[in-house]
C-alpha atoms as a PDB file:
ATOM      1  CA  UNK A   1      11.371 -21.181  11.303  1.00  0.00           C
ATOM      2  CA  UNK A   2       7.938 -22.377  10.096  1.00  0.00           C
ATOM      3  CA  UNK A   3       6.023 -21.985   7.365  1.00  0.00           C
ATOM      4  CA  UNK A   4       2.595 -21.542   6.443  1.00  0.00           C
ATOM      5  CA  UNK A   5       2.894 -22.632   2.818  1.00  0.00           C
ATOM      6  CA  UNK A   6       5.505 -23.334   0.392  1.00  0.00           C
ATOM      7  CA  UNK A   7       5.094 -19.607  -1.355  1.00  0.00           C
ATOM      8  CA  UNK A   8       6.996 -18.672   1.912  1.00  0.00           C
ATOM      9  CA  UNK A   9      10.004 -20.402   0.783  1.00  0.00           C
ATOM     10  CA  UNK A  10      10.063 -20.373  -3.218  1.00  0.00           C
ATOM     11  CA  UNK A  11       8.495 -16.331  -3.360  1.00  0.00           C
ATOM     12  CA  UNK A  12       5.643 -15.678  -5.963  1.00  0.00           C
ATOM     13  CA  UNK A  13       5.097 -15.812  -9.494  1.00  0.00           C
ATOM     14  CA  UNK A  14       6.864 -12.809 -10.852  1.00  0.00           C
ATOM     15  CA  UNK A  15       8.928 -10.888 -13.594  1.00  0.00           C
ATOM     16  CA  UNK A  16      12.399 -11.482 -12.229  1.00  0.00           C
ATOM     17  CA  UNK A  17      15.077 -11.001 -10.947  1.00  0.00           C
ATOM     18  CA  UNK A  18      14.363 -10.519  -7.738  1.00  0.00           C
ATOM     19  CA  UNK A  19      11.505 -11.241  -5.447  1.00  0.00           C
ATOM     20  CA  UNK A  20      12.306  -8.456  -2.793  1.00  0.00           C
ATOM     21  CA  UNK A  21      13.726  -5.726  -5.285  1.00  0.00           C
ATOM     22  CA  UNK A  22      10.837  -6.938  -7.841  1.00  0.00           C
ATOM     23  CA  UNK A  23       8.434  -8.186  -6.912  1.00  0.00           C
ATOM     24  CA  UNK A  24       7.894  -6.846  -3.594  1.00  0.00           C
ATOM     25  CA  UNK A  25       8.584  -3.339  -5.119  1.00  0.00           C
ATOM     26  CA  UNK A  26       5.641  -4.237  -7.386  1.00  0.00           C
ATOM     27  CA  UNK A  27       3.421  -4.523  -4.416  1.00  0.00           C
ATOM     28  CA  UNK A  28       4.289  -1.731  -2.855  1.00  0.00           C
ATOM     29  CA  UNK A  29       3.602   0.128  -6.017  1.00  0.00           C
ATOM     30  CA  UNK A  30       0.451  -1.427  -6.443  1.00  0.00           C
ATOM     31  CA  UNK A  31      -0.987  -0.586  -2.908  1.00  0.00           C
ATOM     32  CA  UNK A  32       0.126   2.670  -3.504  1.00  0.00           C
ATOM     33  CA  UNK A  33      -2.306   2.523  -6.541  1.00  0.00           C
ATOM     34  CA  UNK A  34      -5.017   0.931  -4.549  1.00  0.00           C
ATOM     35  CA  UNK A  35      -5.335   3.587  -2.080  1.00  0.00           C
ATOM     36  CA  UNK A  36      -4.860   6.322  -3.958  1.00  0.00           C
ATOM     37  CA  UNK A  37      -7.957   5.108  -5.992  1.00  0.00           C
ATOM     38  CA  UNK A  38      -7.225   5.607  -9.840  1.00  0.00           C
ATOM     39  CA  UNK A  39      -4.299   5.794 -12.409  1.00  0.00           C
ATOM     40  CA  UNK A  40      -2.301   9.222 -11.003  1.00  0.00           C
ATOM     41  CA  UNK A  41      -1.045  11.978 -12.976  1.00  0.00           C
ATOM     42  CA  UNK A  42       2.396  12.461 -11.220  1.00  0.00           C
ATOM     43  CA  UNK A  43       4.329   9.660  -9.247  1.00  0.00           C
ATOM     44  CA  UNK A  44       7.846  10.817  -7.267  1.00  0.00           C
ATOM     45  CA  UNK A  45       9.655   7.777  -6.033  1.00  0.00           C
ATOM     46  CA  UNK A  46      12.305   7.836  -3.363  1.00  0.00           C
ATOM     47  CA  UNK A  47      14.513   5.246  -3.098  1.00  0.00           C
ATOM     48  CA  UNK A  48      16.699   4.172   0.648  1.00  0.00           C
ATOM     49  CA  UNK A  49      19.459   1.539   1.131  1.00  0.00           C
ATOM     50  CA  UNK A  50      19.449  -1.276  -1.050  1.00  0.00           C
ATOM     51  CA  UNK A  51      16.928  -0.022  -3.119  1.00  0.00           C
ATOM     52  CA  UNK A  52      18.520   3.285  -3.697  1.00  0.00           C
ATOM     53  CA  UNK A  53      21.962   1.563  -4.757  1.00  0.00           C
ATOM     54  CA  UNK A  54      20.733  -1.238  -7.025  1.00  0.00           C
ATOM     55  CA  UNK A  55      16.862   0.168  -8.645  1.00  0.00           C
ATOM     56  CA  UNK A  56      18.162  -0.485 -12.581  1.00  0.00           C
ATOM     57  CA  UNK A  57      19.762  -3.492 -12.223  1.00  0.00           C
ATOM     58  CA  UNK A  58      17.079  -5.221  -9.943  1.00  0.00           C
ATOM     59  CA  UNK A  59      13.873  -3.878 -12.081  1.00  0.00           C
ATOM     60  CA  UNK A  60      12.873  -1.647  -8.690  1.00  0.00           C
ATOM     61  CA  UNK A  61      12.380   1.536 -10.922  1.00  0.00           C
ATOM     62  CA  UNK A  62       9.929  -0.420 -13.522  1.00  0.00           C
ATOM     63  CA  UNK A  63       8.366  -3.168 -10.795  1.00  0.00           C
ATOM     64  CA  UNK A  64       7.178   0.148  -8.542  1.00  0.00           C
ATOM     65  CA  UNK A  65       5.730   1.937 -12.098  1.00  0.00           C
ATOM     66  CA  UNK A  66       4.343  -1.614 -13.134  1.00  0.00           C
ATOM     67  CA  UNK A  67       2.258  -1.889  -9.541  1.00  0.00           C
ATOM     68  CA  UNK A  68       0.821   2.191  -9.703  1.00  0.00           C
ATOM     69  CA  UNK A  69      -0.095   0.810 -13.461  1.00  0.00           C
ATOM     70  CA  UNK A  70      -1.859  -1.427 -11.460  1.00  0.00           C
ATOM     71  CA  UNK A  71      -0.066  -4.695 -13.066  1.00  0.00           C
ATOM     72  CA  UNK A  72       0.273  -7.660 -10.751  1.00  0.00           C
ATOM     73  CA  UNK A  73       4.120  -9.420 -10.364  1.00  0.00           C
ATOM     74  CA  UNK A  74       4.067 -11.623 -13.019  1.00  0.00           C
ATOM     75  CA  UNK A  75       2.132  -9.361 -15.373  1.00  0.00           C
ATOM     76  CA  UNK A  76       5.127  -9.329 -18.266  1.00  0.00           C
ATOM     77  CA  UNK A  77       4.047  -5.683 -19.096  1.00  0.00           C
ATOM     78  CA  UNK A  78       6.294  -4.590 -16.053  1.00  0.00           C
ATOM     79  CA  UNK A  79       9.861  -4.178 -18.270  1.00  0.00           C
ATOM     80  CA  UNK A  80       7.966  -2.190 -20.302  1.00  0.00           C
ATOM     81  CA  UNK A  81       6.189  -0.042 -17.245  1.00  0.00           C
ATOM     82  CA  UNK A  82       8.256   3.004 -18.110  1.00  0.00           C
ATOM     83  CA  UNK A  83       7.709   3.872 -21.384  1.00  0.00           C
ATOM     84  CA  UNK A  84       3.821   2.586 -20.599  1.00  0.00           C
ATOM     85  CA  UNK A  85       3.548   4.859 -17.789  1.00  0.00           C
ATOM     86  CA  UNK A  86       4.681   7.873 -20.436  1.00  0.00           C
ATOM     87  CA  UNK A  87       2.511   6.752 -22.960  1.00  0.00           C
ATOM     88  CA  UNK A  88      -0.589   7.179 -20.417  1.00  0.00           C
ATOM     89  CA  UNK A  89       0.538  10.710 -19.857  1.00  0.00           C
ATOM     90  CA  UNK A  90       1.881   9.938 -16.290  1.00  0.00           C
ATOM     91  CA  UNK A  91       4.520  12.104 -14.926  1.00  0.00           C
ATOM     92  CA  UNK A  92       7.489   9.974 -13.514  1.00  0.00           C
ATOM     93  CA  UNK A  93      10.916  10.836 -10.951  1.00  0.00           C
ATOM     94  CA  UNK A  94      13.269   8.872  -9.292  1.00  0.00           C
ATOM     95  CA  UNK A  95      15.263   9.876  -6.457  1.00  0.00           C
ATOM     96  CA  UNK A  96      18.126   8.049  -4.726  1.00  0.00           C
ATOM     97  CA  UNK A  97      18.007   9.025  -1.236  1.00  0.00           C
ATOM     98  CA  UNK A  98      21.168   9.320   0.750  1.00  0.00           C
ATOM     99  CA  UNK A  99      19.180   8.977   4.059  1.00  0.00           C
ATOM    100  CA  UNK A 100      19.338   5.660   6.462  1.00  0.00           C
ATOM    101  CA  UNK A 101      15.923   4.368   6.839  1.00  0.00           C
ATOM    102  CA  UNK A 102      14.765   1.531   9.067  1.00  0.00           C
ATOM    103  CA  UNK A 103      14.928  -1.217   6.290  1.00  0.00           C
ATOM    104  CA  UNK A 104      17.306  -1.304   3.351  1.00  0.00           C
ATOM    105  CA  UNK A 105      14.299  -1.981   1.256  1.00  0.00           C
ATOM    106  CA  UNK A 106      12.371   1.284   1.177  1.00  0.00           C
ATOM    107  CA  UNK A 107      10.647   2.903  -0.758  1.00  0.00           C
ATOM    108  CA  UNK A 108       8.310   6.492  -0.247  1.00  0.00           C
ATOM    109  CA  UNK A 109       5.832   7.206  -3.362  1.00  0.00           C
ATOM    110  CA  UNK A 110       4.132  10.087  -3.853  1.00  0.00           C
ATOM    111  CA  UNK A 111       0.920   9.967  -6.166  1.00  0.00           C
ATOM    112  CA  UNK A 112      -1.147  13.152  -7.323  1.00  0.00           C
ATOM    113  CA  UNK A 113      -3.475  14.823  -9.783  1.00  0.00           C
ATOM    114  CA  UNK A 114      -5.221  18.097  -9.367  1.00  0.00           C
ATOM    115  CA  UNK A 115      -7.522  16.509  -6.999  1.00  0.00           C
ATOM    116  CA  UNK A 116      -5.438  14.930  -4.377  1.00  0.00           C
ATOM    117  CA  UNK A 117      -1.958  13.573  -3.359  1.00  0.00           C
ATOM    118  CA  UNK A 118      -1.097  10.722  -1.014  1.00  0.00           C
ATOM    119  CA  UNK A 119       2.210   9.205   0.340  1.00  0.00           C
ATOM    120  CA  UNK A 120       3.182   6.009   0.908  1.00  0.00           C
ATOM    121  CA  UNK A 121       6.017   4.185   2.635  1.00  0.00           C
ATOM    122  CA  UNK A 122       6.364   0.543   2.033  1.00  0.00           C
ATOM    123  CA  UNK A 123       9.333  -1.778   2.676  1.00  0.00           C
ATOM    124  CA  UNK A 124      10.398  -5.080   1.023  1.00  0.00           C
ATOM    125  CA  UNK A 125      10.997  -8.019   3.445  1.00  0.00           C
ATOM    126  CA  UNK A 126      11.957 -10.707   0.756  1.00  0.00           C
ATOM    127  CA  UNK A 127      10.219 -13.608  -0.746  1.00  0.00           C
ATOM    128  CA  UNK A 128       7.605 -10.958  -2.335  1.00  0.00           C
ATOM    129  CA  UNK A 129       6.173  -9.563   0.677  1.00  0.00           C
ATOM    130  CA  UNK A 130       5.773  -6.256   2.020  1.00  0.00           C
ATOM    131  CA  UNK A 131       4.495  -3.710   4.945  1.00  0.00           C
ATOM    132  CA  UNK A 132       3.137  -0.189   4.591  1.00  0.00           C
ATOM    133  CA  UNK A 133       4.510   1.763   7.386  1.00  0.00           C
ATOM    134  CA  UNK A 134       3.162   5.057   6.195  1.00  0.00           C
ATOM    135  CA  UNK A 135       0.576   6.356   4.753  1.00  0.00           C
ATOM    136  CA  UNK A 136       0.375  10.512   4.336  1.00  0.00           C
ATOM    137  CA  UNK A 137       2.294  10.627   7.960  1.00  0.00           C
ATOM    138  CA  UNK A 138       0.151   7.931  10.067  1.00  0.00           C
ATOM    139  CA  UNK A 139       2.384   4.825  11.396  1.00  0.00           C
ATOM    140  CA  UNK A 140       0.904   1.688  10.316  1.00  0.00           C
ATOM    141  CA  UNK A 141       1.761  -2.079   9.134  1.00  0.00           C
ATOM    142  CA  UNK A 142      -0.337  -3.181   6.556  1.00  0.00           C
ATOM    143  CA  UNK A 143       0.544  -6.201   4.513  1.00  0.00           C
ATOM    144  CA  UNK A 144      -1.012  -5.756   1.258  1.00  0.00           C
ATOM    145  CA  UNK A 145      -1.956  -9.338   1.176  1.00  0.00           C
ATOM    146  CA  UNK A 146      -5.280  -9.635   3.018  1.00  0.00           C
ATOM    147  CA  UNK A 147      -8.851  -7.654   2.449  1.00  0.00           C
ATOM    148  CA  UNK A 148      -8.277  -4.276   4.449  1.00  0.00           C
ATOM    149  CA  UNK A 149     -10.249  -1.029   4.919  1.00  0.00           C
ATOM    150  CA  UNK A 150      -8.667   1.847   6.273  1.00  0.00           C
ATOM    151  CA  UNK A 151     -10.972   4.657   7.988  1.00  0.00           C
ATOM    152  CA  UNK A 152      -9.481   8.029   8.226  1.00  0.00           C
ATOM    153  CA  UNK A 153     -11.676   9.427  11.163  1.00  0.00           C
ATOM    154  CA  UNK A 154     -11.929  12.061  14.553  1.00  0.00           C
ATOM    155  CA  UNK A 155     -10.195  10.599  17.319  1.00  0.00           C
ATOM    156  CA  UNK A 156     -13.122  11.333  19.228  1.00  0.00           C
ATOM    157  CA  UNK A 157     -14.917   8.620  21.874  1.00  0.00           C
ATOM    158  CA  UNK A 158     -16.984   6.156  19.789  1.00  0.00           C
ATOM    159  CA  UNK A 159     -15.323   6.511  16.605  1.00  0.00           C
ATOM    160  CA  UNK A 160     -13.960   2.971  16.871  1.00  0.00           C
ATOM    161  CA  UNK A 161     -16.356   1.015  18.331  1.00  0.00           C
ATOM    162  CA  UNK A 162     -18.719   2.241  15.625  1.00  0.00           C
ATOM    163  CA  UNK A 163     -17.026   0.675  12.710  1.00  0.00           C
ATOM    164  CA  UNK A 164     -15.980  -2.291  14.851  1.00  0.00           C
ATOM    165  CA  UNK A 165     -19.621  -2.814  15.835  1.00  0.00           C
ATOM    166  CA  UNK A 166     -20.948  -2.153  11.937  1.00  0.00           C
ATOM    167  CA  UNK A 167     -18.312  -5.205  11.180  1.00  0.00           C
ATOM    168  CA  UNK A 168     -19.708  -7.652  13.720  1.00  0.00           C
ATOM    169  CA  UNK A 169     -23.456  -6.579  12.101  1.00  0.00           C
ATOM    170  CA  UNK A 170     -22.565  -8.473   8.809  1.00  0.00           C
ATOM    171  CA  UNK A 171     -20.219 -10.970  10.404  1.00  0.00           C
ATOM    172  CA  UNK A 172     -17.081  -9.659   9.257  1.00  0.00           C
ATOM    173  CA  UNK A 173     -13.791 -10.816  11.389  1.00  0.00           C
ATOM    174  CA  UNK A 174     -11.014  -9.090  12.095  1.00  0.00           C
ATOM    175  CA  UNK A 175      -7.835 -10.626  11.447  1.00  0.00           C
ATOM    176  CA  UNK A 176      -5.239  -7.450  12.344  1.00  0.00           C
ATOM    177  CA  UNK A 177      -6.641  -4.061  13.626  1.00  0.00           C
ATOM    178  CA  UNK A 178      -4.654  -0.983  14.439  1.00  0.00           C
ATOM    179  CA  UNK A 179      -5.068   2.375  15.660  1.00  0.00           C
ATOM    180  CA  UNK A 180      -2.735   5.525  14.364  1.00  0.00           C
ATOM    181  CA  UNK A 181      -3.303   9.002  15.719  1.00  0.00           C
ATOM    182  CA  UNK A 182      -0.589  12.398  15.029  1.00  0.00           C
ATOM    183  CA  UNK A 183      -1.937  14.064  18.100  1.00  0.00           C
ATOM    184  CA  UNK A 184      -4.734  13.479  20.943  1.00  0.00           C
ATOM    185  CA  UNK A 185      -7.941  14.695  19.213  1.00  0.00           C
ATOM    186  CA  UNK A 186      -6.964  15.312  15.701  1.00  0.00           C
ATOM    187  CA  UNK A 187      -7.236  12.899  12.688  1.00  0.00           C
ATOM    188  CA  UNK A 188      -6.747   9.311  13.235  1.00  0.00           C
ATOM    189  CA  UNK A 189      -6.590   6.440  11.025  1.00  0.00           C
ATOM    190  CA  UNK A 190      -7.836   2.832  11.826  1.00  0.00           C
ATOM    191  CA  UNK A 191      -6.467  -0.066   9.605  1.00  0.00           C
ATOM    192  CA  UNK A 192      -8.647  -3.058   9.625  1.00  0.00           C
ATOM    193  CA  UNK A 193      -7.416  -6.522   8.130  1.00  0.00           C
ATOM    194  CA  UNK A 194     -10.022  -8.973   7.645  1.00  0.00           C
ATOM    195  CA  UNK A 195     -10.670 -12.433   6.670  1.00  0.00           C
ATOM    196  CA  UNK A 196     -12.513 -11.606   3.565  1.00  0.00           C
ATOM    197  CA  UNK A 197     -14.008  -8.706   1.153  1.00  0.00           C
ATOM    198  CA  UNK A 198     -15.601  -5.826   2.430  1.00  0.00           C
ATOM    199  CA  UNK A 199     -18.869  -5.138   0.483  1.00  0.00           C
ATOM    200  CA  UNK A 200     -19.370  -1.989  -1.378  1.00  0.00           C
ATOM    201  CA  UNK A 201     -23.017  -0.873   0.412  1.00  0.00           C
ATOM    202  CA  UNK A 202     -20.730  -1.863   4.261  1.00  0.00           C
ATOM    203  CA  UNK A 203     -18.381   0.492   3.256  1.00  0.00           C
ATOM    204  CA  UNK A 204     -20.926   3.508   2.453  1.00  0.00           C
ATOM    205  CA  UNK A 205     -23.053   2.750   5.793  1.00  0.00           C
ATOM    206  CA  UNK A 206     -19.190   3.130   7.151  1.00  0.00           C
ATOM    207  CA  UNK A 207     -18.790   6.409   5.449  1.00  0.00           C
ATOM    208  CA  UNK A 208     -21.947   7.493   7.145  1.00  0.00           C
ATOM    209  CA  UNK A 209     -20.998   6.770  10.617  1.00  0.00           C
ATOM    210  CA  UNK A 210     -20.421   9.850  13.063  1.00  0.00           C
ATOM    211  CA  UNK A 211     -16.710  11.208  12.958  1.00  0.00           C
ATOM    212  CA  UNK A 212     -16.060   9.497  10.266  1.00  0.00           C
ATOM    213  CA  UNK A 213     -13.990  11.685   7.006  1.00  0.00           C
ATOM    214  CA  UNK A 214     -12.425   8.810   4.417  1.00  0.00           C
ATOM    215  CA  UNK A 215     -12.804   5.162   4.403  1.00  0.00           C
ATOM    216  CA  UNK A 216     -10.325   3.090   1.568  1.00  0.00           C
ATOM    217  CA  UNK A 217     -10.950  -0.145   0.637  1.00  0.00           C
ATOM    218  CA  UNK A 218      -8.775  -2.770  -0.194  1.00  0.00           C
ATOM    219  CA  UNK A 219     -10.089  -6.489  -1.851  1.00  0.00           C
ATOM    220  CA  UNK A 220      -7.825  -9.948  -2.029  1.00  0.00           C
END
């Protein structure tokens, strides 16, 4: 197996004890964060597998709270992520889910207040890293670890090529692009991994683009 650095091997800088059950869950928890926008009201967090069987002991429970508090994995607020996360007023569950899922490392979070709710579905694959495989019902596979924007839009004709053509304007490349639809001329949602930040005035002319409802951006 290669390598691309030695982070690959050793993990990140984190909060132990564990860089899949910490902080990996503190990534996924963070994303979560990211895309939702702001700090929610409620968060409901089911556990699979692993994850499920061993949350206390490993710091899942507070590494997940610690990333929606938006702390990074070796901020050493994180043990303290529960009782932070009631202090702010936020609204907190746990459940252990008896359910097989694809990877032992699983985790669903749902975020909300009175304006909006999202879902997210993220798995741990050790060493710190993580994929989104969800997000409110759409397949994807997002890393979390590179500059990303992800366009919720009409699966019409065009819809693509638009953004994809607005990127190549300002000389933004595309390191990982995929497509996710529920059903042939309903909502789809692109996810666009690139090799560096998306400026704020890019993504409103993307926002203006034909067919186009939600665009989410995500910085390095």
């Amino acid at each position: 197996m290669k390598y691309k650095s030695v982070f690959d091997i050793i993990g990140p800088i984190m909060i132990g004890p564990s860089s899949s059950h910490t902080a990996g869950a503190a990534r996924i928890g963070r994303v979560a964060r990211t895309l939702f926008g702001r700090q929610p009201k409620k968060v409901i967090v089911s556990l699979y597998g692993s994850f499920a069987q061993t949350y206390k002991g490993h710091g899942t429970d507070v590494a997940i709270i610690g990333g929606i508090l938006d702390f990074d994995t070796y901020d050493t607020r994180i043990p303290s992520s529960l009782d932070l996360a009631k202090k702010a007023g936020i609204e907190v569950e746990f459940i252990e889910e008896d359910a097989i899922a694809d990877h032992p490392n699983t985790a669903r979070i749902r975020v909300s207040d009175e304006k909006e709710t999202i879902e997210v579905v993220g798995i741990s694959i050790g060493g710190g890293k993580i994929q989104i495989t969800e997000l409110n019902g759409f397949d994807l596979k997002l890393s979390g670890m590179h500059p990303a924007i992800l366009v919720v839009h009409n699966d019409r004709y065009g819809a693509i090529a638009s953004v994809t053509n607005l990127l190549t304007k300002y000389c933004i490349n595309i390191g990982h692009m995929e497509v996710s639809r529920k059903e042939k001329g309903e909502l789809a949602l692109m996810v666009i991994e690139t090799d560096q930040n998306i400026d704020e005035a890019v993504m409103e002319e993307i926002k203006m683009l034909p067919n186009i409802s939600q665009v989410t951006r995500m910085v390095e």
